[in-house]
C-alpha atoms as a PDB file:
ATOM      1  CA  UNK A   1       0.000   0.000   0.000  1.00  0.00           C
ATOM      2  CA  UNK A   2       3.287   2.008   0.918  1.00  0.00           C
ATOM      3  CA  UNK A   3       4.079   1.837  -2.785  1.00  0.00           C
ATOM      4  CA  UNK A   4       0.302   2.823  -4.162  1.00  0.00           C
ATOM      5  CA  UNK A   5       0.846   6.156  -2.149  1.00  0.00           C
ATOM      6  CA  UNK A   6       4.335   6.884  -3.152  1.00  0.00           C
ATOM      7  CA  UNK A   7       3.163   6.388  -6.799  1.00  0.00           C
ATOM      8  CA  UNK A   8       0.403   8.599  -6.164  1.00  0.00           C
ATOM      9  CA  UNK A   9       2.429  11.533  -4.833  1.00  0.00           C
ATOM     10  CA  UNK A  10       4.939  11.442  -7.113  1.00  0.00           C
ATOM     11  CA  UNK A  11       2.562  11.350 -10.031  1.00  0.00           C
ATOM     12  CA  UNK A  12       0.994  14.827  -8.018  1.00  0.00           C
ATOM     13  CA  UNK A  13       4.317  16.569  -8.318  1.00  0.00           C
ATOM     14  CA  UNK A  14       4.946  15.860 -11.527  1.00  0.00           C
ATOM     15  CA  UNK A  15       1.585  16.966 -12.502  1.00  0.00           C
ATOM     16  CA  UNK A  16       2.122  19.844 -10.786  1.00  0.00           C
ATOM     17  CA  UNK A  17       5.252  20.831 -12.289  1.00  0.00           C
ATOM     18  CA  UNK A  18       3.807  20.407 -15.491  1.00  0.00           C
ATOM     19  CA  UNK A  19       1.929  23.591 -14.971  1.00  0.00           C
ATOM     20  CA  UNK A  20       5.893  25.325 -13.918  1.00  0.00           C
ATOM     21  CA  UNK A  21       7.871  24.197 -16.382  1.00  0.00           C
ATOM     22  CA  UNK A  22       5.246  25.539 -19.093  1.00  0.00           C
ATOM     23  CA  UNK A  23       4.820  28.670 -17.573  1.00  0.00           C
ATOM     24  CA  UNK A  24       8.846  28.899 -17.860  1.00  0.00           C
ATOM     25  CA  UNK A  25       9.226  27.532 -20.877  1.00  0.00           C
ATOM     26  CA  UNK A  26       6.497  29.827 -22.481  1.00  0.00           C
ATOM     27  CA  UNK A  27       9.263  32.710 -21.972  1.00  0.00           C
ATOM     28  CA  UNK A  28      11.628  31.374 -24.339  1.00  0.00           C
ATOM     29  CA  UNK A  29       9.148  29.280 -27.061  1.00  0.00           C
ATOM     30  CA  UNK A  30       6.138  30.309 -28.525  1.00  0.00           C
ATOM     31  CA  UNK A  31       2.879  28.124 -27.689  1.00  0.00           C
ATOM     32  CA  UNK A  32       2.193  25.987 -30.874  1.00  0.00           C
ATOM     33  CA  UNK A  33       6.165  24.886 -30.913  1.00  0.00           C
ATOM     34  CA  UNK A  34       5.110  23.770 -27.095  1.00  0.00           C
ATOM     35  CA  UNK A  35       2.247  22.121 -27.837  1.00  0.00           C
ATOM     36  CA  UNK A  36       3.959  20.472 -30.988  1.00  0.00           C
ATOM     37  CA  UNK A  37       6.811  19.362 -28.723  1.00  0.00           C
ATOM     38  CA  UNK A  38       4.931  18.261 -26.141  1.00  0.00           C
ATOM     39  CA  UNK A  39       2.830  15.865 -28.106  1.00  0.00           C
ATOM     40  CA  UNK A  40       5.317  14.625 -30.055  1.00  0.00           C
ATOM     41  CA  UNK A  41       7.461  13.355 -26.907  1.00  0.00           C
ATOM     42  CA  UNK A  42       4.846  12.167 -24.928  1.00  0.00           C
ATOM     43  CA  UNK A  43       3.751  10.214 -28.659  1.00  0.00           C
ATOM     44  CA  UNK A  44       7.156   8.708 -28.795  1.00  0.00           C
ATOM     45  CA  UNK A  45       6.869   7.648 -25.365  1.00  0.00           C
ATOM     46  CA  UNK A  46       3.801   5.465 -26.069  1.00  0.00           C
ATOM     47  CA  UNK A  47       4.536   4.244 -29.233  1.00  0.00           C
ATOM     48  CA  UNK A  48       7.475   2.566 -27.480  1.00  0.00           C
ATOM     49  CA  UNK A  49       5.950   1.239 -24.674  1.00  0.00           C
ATOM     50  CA  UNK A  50       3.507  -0.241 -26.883  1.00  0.00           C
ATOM     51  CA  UNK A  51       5.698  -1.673 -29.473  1.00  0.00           C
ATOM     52  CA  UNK A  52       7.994  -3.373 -25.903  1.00  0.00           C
ATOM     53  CA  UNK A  53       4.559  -4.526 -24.184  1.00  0.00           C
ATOM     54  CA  UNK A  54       3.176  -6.213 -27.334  1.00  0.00           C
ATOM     55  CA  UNK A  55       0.016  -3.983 -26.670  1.00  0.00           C
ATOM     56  CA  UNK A  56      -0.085  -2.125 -29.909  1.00  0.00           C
ATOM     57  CA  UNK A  57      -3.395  -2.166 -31.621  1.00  0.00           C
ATOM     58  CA  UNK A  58      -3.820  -1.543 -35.489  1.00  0.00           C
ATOM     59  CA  UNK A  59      -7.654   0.506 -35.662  1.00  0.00           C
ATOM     60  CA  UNK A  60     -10.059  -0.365 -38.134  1.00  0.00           C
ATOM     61  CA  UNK A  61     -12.159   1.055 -41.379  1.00  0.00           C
ATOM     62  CA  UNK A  62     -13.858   4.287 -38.833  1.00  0.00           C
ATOM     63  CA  UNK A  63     -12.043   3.659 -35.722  1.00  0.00           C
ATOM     64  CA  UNK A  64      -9.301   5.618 -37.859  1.00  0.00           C
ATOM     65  CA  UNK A  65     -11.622   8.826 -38.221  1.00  0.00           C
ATOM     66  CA  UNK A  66     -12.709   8.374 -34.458  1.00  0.00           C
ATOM     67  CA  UNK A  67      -8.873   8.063 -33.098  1.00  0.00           C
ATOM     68  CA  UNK A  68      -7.950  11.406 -35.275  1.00  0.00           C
ATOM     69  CA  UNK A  69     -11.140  13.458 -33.937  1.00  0.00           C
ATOM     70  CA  UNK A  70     -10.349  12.629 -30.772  1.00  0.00           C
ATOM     71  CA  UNK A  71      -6.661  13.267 -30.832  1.00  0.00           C
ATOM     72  CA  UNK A  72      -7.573  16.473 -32.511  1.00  0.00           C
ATOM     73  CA  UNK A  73      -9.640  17.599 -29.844  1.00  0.00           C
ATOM     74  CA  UNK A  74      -8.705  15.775 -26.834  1.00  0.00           C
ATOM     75  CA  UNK A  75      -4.877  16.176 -27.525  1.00  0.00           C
ATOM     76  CA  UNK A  76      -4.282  18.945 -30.181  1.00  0.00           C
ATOM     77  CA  UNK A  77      -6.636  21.189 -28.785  1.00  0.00           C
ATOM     78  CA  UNK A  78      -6.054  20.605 -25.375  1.00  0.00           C
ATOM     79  CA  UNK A  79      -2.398  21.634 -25.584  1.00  0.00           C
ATOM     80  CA  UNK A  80      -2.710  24.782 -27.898  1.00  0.00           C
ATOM     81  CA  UNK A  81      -5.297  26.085 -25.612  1.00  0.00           C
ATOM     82  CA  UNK A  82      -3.567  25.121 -22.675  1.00  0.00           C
ATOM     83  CA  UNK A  83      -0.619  26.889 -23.690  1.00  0.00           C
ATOM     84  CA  UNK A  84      -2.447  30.097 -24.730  1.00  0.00           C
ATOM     85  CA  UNK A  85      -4.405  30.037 -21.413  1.00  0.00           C
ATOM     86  CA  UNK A  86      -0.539  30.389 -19.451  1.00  0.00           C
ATOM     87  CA  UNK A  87       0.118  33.121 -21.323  1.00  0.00           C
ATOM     88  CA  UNK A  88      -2.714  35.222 -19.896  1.00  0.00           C
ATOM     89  CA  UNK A  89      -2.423  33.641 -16.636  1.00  0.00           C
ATOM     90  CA  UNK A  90      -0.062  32.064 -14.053  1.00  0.00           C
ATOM     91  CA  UNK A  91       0.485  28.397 -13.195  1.00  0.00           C
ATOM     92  CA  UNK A  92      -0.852  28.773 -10.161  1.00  0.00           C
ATOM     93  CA  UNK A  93      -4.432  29.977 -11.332  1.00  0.00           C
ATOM     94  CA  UNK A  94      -4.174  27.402 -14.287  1.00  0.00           C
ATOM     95  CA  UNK A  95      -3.875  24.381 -11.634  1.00  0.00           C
ATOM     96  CA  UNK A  96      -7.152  25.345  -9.571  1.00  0.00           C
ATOM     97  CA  UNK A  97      -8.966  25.297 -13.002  1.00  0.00           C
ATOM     98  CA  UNK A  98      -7.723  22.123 -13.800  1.00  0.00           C
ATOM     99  CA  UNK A  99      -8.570  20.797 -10.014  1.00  0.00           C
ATOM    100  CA  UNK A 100     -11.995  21.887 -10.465  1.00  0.00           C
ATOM    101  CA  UNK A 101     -12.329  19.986 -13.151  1.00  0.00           C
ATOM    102  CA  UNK A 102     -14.048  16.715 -11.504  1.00  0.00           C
ATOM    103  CA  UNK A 103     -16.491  19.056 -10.613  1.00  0.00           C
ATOM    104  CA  UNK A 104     -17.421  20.671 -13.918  1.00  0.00           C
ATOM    105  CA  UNK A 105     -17.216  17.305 -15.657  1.00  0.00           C
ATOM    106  CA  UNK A 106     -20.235  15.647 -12.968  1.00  0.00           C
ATOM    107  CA  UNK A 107     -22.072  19.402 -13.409  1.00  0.00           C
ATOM    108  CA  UNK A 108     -22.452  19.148 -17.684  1.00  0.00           C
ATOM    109  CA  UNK A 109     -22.869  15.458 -17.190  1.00  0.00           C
ATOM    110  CA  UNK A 110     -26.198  16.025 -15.067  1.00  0.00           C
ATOM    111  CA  UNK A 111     -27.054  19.341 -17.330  1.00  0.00           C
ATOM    112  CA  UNK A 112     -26.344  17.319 -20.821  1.00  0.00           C
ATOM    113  CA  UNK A 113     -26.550  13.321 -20.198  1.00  0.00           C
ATOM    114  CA  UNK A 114     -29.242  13.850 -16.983  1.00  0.00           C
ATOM    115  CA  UNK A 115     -26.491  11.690 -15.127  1.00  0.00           C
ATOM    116  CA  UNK A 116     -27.459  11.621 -11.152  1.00  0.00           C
ATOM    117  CA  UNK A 117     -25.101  13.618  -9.044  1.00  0.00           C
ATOM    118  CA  UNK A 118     -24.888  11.956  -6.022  1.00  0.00           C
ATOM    119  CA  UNK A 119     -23.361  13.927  -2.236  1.00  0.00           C
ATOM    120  CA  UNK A 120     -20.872  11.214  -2.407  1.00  0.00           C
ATOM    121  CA  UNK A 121     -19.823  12.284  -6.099  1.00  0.00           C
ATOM    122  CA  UNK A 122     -19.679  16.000  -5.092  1.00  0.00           C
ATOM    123  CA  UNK A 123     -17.737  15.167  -1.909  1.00  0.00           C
ATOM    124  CA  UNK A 124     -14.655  12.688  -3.509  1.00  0.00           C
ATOM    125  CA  UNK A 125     -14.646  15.635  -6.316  1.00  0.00           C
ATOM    126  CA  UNK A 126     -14.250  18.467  -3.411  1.00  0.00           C
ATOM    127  CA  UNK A 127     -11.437  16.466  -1.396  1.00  0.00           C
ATOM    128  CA  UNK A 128      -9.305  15.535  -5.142  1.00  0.00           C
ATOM    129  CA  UNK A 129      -9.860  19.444  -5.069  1.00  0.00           C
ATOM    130  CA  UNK A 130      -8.078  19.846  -1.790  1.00  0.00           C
ATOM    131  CA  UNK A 131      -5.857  17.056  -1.731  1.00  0.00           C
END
């Protein structure tokens, strides 16, 4: 269990010096080099992983037009607007945004997919907030 929590607070600071490093690295490199760089490391990363744990998976016929929507918005998108979004603000206001998003994502889900938001829901998403 000892392990579990290390792993779990290490993966916190790194997270969390995500939000640092960018705000540094903004100074010197303009966001869409960032966001280009970014992606294409972190792409590397998996592809090898994949290719040394035999988990690679080749998509199919529309699974091809579903992986590159949702890379363009869940990865593309994500990054360049992240990237603009520290230049207008610091790291510290861009990492209670991010925190609060557990909360945002269980209020559209009740608004748009009339999901039940339960006290327990609202209370685990309040404590990630403060942990």
């Amino acid at each position: 269990m000892a392990k579990s929590y290390t792993m779990l607070i290490f993966c916190v600071f790194v997270w969390a010096l995500n939000y640092i490093a960018r705000q540094f690295l903004l100074q010197v490199f303009p966001p869409l080099f960032l966001s280009a760089f970014s992606l294409t490391v972190v792409s590397c990363v998996f592809l090898v992983w994949a290719f040394f744990t035999k988990s690679a998976v080749k998509p199919a016929g529309k699974e091809w037009l579903l992986l590159l929507a949702s890379a363009g918005i869940g990865l593309i998108a994500n990054q360049i607007l992240l990237f603009q979004g520290l230049r207008h603000t610091s790291a510290t206001n861009a990492s209670l945004i991010f925190t609060l998003s557990p909360l945002m994502t269980a209020g559209l889900a009740a608004a748009f997919l009339k999901e039940k938001v339960t006290w327990r829901m609202i209370l685990a998403a309040w404590r990630r907030r403060w942990a």
